[in-house]
Protein backbone atom coordinates (compact mmCIF):
# COMPACT_ATOMS: atom_id res chain seq x y z
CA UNK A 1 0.00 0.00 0.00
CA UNK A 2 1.02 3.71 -0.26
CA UNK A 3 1.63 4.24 3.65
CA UNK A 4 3.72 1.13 3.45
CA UNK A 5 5.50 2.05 0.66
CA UNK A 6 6.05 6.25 2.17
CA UNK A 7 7.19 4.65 5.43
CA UNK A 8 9.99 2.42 3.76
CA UNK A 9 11.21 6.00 1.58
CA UNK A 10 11.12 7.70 4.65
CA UNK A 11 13.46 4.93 6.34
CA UNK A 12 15.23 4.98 3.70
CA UNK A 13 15.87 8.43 3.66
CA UNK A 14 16.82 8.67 7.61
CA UNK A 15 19.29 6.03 7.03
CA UNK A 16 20.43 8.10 4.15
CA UNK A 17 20.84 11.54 6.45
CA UNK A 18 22.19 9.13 9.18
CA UNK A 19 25.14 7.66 7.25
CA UNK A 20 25.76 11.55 5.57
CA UNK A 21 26.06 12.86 9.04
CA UNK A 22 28.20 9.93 10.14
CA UNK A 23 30.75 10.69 7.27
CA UNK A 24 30.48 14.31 8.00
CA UNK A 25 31.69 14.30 11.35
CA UNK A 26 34.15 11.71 10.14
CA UNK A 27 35.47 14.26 7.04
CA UNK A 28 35.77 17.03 9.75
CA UNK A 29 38.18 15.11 12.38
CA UNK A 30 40.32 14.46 9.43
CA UNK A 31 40.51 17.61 8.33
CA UNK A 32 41.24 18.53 11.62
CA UNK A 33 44.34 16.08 11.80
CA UNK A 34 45.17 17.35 8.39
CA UNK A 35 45.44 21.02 9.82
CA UNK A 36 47.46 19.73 12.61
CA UNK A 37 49.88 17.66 10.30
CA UNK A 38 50.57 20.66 7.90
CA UNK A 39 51.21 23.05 10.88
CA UNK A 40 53.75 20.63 12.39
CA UNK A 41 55.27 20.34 9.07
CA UNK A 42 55.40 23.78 8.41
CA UNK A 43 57.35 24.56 11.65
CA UNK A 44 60.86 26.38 10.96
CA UNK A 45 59.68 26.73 7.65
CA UNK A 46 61.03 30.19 6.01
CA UNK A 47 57.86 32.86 5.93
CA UNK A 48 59.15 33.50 2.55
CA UNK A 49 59.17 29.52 1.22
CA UNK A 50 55.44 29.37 2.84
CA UNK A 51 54.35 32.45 2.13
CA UNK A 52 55.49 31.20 -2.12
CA UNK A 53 53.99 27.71 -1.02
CA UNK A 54 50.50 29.41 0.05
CA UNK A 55 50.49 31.15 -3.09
CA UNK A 56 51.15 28.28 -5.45
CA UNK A 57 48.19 26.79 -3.97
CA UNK A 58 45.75 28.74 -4.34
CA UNK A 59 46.79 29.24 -8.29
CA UNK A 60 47.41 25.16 -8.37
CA UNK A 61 44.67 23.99 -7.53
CA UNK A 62 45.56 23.18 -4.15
CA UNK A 63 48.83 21.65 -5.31
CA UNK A 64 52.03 24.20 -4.62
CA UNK A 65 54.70 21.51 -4.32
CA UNK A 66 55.17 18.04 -6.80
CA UNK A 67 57.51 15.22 -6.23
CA UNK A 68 60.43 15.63 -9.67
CA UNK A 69 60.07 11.59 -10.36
CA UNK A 70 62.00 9.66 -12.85
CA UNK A 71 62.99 13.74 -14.36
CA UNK A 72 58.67 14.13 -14.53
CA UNK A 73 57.29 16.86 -12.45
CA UNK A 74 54.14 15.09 -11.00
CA UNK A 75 52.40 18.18 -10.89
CA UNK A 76 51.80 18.80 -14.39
CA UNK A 77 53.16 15.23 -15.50
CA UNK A 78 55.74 17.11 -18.12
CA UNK A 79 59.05 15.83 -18.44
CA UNK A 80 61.55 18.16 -17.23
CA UNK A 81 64.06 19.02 -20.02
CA UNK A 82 68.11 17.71 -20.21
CA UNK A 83 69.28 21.59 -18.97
CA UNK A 84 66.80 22.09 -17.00
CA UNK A 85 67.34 18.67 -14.99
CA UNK A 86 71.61 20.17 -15.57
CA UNK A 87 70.30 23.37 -13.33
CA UNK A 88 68.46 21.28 -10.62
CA UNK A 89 71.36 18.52 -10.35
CA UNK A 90 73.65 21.41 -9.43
CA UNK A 91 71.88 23.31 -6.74
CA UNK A 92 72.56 22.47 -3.24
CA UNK A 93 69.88 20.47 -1.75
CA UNK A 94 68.01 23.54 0.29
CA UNK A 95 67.55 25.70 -2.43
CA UNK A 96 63.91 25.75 -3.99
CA UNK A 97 64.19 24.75 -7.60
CA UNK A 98 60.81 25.05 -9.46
CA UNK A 99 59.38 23.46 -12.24
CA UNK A 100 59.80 25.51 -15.84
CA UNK A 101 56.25 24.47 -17.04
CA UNK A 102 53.82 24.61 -13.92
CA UNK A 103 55.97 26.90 -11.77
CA UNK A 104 55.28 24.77 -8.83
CA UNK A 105 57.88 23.98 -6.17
CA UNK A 106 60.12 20.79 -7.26
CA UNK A 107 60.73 18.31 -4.45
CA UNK A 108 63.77 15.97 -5.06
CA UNK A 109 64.01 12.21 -3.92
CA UNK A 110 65.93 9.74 -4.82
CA UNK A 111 63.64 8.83 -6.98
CA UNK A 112 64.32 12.42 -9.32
CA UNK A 113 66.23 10.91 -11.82
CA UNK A 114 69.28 13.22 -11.24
């Protein structure tokens, strides 16, 4: 009948609002941790590195800093170029390098290709 079938939509739907509010509080604790995470790793930062890194995010999409990976930025997945990767190789390991396409910061691992 159509009482029976409106009660089972509205179960439906407080299970629904149920498991959305469940997730929500669940989204906001890890943001939360998130927040907490990128402060810690932002302590004895330079102002002028985060101030660059707070920039580049907003303009990137929320992505200021890429991994350089097998000479690939994985920001904008280009592959750096031979002088380019000639320029990075040689600065000292504290210096921000950048990449020539996307502009965002480079971070080199072992894995860099250098």
């Amino acid at each position: 009948s159509t009482a029976v079938e409106l009660t089972a939509v509205e179960q439906r739907l407080a299970d629904a609002t149920t498991a959305r509010d469940t997730r929500a509080v669940e989204i906001n604790e890890e943001l939360a941790r998130a927040a907490g995470d990128r402060t810690t790793a932002a302590e004895g930062l330079p102002d002028d590195l985060m101030a660059l890194y707070d920039k580049l995010r907003v303009s990137k999409q929320g992505v200021a800093a890429a991994a350089l990976r097998a000479r690939r930025c994985s920001g904008c997945q280009m592959t750096i170029n031979p002088s380019d990767l000639a320029v990075i190789a040689k600065a000292p390991s504290d210096e921000v390098v950048r990449c020539e396409e996307c502009a965002r910061i480079l971070v080199r691992t072992s894995e860099s290709g250098l």
